[in-house]
Protein backbone atom coordinates (compact mmCIF):
# COMPACT_ATOMS: atom_id res chain seq x y z
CA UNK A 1 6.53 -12.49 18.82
CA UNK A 2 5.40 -9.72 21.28
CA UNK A 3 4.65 -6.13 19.34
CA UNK A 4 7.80 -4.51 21.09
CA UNK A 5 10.36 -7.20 19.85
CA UNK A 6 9.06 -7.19 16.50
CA UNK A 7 9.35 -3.19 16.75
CA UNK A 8 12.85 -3.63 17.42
CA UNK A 9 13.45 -6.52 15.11
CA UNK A 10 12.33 -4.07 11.88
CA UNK A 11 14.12 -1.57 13.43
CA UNK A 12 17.50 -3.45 13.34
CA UNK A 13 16.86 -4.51 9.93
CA UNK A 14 16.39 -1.36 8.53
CA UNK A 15 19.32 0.09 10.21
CA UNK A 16 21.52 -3.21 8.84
CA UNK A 17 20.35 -2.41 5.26
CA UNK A 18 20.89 1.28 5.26
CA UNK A 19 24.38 0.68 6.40
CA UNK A 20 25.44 -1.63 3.83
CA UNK A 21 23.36 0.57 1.37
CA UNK A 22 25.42 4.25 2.44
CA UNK A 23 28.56 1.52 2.19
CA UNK A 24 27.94 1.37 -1.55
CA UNK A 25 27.56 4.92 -1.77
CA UNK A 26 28.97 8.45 -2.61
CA UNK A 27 26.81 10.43 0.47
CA UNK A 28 27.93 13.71 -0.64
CA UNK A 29 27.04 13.03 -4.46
CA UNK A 30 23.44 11.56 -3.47
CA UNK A 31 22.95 14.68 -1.34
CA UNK A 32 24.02 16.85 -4.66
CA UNK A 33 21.32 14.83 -6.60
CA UNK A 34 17.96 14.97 -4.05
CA UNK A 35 18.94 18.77 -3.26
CA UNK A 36 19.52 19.54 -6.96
CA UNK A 37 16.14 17.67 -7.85
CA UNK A 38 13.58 19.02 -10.40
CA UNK A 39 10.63 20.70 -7.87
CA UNK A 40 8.49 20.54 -10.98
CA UNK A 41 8.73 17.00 -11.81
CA UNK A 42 8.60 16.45 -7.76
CA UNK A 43 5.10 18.56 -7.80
CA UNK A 44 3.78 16.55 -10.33
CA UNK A 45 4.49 13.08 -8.63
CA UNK A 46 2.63 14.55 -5.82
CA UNK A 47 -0.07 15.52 -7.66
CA UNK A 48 -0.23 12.02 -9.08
CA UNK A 49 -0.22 10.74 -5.74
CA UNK A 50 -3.22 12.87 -4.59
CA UNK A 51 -5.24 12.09 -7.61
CA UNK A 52 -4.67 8.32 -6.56
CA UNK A 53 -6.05 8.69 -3.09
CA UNK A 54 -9.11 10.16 -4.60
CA UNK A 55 -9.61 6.98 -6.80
CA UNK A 56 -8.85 5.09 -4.01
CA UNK A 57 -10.93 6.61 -1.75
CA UNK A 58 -13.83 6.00 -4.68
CA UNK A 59 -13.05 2.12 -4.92
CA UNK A 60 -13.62 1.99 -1.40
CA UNK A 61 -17.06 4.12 -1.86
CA UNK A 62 -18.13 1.26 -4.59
CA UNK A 63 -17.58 -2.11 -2.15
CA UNK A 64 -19.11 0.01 0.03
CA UNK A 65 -22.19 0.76 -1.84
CA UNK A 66 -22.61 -2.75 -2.60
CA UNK A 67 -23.46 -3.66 0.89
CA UNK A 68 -25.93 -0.90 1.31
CA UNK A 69 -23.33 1.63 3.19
CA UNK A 70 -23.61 4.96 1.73
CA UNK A 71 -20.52 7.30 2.31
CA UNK A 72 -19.86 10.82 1.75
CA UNK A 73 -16.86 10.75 -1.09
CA UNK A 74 -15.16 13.35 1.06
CA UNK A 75 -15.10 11.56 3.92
CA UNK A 76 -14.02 8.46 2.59
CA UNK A 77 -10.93 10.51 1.07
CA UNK A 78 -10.32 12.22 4.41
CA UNK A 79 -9.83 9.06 6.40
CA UNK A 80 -7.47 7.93 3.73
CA UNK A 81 -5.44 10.70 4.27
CA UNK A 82 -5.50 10.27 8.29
CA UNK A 83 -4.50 6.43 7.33
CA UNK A 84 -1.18 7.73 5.36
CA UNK A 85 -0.31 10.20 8.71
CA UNK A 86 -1.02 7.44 10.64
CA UNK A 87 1.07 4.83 8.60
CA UNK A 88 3.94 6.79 8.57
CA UNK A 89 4.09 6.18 12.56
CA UNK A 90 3.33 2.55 12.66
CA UNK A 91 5.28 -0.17 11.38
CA UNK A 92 3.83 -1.39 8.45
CA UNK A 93 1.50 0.16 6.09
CA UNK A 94 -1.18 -2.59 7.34
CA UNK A 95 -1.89 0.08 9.88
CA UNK A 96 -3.68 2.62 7.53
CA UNK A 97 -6.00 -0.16 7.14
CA UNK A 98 -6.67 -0.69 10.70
CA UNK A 99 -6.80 3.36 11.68
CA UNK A 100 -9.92 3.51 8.50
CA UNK A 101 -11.73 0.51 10.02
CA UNK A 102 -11.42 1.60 13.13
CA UNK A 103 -12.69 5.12 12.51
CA UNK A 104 -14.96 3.92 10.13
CA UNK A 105 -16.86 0.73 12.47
CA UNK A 106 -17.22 4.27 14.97
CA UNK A 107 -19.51 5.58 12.71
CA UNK A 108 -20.48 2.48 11.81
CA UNK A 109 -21.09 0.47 14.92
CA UNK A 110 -24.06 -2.15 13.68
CA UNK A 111 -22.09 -2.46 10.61
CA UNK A 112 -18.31 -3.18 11.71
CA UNK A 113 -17.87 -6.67 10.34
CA UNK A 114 -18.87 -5.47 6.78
CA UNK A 115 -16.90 -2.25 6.66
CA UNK A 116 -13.42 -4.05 7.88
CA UNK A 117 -14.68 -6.38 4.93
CA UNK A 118 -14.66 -3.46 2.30
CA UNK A 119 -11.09 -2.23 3.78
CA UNK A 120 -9.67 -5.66 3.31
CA UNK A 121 -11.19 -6.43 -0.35
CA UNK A 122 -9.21 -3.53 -1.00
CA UNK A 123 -6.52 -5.31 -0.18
CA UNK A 124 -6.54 -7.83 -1.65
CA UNK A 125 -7.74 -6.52 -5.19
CA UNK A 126 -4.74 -3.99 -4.44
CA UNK A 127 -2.80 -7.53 -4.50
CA UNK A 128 -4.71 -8.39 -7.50
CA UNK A 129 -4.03 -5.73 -9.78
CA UNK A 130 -0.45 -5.34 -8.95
CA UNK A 131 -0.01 -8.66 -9.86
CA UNK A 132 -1.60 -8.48 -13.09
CA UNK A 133 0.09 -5.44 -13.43
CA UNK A 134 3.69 -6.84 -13.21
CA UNK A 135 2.43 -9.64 -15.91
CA UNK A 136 1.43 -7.12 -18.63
CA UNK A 137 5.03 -6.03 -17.86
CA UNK A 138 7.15 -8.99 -17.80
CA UNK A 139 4.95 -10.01 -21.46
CA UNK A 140 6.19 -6.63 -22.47
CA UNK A 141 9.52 -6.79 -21.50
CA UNK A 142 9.93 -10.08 -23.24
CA UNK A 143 12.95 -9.94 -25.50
CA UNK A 144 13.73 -6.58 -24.21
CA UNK A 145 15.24 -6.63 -20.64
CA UNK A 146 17.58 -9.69 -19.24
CA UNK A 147 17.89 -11.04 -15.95
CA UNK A 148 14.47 -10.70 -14.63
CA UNK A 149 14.36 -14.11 -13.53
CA UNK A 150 13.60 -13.25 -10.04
CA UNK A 151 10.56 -10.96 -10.82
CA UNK A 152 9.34 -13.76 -12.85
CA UNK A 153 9.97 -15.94 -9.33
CA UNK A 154 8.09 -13.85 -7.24
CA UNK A 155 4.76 -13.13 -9.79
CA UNK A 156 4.84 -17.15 -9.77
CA UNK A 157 5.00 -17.31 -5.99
CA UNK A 158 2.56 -14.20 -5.59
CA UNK A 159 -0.07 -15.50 -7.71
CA UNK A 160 -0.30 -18.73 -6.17
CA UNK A 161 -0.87 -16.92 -2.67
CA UNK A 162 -3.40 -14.90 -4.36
CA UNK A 163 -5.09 -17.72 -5.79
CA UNK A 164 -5.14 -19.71 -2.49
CA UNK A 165 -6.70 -16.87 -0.98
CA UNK A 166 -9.35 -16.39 -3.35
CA UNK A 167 -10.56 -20.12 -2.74
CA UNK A 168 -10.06 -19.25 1.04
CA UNK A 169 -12.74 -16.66 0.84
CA UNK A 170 -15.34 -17.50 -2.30
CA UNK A 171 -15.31 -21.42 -2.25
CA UNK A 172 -18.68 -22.46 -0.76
CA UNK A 173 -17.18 -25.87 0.11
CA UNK A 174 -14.32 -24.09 1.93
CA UNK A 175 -16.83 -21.95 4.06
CA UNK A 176 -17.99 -25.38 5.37
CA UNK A 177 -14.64 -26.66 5.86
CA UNK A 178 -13.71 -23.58 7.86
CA UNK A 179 -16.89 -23.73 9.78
CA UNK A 180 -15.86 -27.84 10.86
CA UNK A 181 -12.15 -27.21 11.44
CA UNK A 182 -11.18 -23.53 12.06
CA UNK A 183 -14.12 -21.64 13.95
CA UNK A 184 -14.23 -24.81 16.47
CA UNK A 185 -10.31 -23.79 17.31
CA UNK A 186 -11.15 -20.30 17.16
CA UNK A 187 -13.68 -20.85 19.87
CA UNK A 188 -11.37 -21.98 22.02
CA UNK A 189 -9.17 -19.03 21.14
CA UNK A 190 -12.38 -16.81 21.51
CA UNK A 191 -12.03 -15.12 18.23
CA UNK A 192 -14.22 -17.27 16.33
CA UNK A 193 -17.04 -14.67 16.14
CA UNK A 194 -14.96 -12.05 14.37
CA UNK A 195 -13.26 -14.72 12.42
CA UNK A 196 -16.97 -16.21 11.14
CA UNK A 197 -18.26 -11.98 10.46
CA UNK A 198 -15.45 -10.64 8.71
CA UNK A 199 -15.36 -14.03 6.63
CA UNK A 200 -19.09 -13.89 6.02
CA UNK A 201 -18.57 -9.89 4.91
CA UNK A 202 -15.87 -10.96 2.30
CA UNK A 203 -17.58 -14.08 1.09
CA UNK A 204 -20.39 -11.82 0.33
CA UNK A 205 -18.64 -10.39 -2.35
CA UNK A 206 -19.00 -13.69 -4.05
CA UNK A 207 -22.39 -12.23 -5.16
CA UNK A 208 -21.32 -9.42 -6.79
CA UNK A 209 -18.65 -9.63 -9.42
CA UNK A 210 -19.92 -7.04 -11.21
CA UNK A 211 -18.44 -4.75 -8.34
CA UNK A 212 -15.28 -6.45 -7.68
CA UNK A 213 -14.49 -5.93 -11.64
CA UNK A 214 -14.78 -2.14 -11.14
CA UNK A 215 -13.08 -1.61 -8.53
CA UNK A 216 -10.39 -3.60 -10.14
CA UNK A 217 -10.49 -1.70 -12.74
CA UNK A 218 -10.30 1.64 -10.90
CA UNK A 219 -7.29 0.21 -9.02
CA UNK A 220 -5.45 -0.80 -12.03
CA UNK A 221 -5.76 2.96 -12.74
CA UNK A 222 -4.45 4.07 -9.78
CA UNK A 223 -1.75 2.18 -9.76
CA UNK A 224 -0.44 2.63 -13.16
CA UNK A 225 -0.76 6.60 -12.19
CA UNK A 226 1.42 5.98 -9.56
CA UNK A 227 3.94 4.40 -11.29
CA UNK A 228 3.88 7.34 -13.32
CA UNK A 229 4.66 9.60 -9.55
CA UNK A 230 8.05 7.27 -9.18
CA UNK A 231 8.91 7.88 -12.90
CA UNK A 232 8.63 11.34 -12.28
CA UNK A 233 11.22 11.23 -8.83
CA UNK A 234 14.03 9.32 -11.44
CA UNK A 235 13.31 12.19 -13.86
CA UNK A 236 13.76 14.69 -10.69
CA UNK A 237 17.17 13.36 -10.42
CA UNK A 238 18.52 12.76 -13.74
CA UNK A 239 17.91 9.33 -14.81
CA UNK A 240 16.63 9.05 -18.63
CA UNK A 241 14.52 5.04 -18.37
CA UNK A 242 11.63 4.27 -20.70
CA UNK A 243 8.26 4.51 -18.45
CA UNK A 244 8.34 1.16 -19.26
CA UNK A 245 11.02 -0.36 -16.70
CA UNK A 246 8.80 1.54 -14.02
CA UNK A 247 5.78 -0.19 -15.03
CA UNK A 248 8.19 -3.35 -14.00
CA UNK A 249 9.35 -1.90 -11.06
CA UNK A 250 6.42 0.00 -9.74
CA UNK A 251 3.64 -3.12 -8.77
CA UNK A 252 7.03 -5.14 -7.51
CA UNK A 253 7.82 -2.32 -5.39
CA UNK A 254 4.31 -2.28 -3.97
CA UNK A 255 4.40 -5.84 -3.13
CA UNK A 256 7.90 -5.30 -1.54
CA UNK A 257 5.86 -2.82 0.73
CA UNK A 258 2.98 -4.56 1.81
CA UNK A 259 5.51 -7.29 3.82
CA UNK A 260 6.58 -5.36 6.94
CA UNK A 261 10.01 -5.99 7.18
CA UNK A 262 11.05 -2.83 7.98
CA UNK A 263 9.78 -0.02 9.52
CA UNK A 264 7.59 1.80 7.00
CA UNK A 265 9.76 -0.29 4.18
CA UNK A 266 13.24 2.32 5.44
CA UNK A 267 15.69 0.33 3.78
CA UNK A 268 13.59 -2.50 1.75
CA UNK A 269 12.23 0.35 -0.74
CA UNK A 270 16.03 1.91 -1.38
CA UNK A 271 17.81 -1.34 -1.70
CA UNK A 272 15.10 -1.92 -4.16
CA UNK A 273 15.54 0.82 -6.19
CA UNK A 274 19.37 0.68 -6.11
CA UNK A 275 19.29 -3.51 -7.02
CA UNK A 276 16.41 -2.95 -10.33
CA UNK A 277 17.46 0.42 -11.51
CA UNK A 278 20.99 -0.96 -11.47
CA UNK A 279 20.43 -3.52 -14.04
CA UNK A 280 19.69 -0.70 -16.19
CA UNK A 281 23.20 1.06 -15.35
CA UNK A 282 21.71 3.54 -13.34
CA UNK A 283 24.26 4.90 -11.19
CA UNK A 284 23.82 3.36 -7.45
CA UNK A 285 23.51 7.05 -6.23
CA UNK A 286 21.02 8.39 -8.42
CA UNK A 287 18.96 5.26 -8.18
CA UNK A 288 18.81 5.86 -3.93
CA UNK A 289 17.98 9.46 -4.48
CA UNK A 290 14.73 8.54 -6.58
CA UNK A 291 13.73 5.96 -2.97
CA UNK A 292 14.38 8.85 -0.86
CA UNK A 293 12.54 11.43 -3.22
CA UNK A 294 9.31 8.70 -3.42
CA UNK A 295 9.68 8.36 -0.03
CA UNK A 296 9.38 12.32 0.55
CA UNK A 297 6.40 11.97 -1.89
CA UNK A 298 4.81 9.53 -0.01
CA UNK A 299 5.21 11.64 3.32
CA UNK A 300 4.20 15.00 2.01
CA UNK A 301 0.40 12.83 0.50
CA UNK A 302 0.31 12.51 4.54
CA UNK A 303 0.79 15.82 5.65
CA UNK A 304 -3.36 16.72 5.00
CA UNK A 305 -4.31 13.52 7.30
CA UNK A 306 -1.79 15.01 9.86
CA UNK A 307 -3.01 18.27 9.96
CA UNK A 308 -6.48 16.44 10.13
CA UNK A 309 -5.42 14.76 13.42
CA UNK A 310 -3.59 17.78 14.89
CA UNK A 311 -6.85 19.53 14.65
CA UNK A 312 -8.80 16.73 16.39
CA UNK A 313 -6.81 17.11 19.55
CA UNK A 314 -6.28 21.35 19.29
CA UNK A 315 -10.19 21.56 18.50
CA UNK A 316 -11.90 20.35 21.81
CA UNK A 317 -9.06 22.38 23.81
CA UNK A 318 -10.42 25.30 21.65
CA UNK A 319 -14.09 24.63 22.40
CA UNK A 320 -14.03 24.53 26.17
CA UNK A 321 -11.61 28.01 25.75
CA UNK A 322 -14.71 29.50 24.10
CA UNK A 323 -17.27 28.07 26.29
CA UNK A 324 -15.55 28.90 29.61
């Protein structure tokens, strides 16, 4: 499917799901609720938020290290920041990824296949820890909650993915299998010698599990502190849940917005909220109210990479002013 279709085809779905959402809603009583929000508890998921980009921006300092690449922290957290501004434009949050590999192979140019490596192991042990994370959960919730059949559905289906993936990239005998089947095809599709570095970069990583542990670790972190962030939007609004149904929610939520249905998840992450915090008779308003407030959340972490790229392009106009 060509990019503009696809474009179009998110676009429509999001605008199908927000109507049947706003359907099932009070509009003047979720307005009440988002403009009558605690800016306290709002600060503090922000804060969260920030503090996760700086662990984030560390994991990706660690892989990094590991192949020999030594990175200014700083700098590593500054391109995260442009990724966010630039993920709120594109249509999937796959395209933070791309803007930090991009910027980063610039610096980077005898290095690019190993530094797109180190974006996508984050990735995938982003995948990985969610994962675990929403299995610590449903073990907790055991006995607890009912009717979490379908998260149980979805770890199941997750974790198989994961696991076929992991085999995909660390299995020696797959490596050979790829080079006798895949790369031959992807010669003919002249990719083959991307295809064979970035593979190379992430089977590397084979070779050092001591590595991939801590930045699992480090992730698991992160995302358990931003778990805390959404917890902190419900409490913005009103709604009085154990941490614990979060801890369920959160890492399926993430999942939900790695798949690029939508437009920047518009839609996908509210219906979410409104169909899991409803099985804990949250009213469906309040429950939309906490997606829109995570979504503000999410957009404010970006502002800092946007006022990064607005200076890019007012800086050189500024230069030539002075020099001429």
């Amino acid at each position: 499917m060509r990019r503009g279709a696809r474009i179009a085809l998110q676009v429509a779905v999001s605008g199908v799901v927000l109507a049947l959402l706003l359907l099932q809603l009070d509009l003047g009583r979720t307005v009440e609720l988002v403009r009558a929000s605690d800016i306290a508890d709002l600060a503090a998921a922000l804060a969260l938020f920030a503090v996760t980009t700086g662990l984030f921006a560390w994991r990706w300092q660690i892989l990094l290290l590991s192949k020999g690449i030594e990175e200014p922290l700083g700098w590593l957290t500054k391109l995260y920041f442009v990724g966010y501004a630039v993920g709120q434009v594109l249509p999937s949050s796959m395209g933070s990824d791309a803007v930090r590999i991009v910027e980063h192979a610039r610096r980077r140019p005898t290095a690019r296949a190993e530094v797109a490596g180190a974006v996508l192991m984050e990735r995938i042990i982003g995948a990985s820890a969610t994962l675990v994370l929403v299995a610590v959960a449903l073990a907790v919730a055991a006995g607890r909650y009912e009717d979490l059949a379908l998260v149980v559905w979805i770890e199941a289906l997750s974790v198989g993915a994961l696991v076929l993936l992991g085999v995909l990239m660390f299995s020696r005998r797959t490596r050979r299998a790829l080079e006798a089947w895949v790369f031959p095809f992807a010669r003919r599709l002249r990719v083959e010698r991307v295809l064979d570095t970035v593979h190379g970069a992430l089977h590397g990583y084979r070779e050092r599990p001591g590595t991939l542990a801590f930045a699992f670790v480090v992730t698991l972190a992160g995302q358990l502190v931003r778990i805390f962030s959404i917890w902190l939007c419900g409490e913005a609004v009103g709604i009085d849940l154990s941490p614990l149904v979060y801890v369920i929610f959160g890492p399926i939520l993430f999942l939900l917005m790695l798949v690029p249905f939508t437009i920047n998840g518009v839609g996908v992450r509210e219906a979410a909220f409104v169909a899991f915090l409803g099985r804990f008779d949250v009213d469906a308003n309040a429950a939309f109210a906490t997606g829109f407030l995570f979504y503000v959340v999410t957009v404010a972490s970006s502002i800092p990479g946007g006022l990064i790229l607005l200076w890019r392009s007012v800086r050189p106009v500024l230069v030539r002013a002075r020099t001429e």
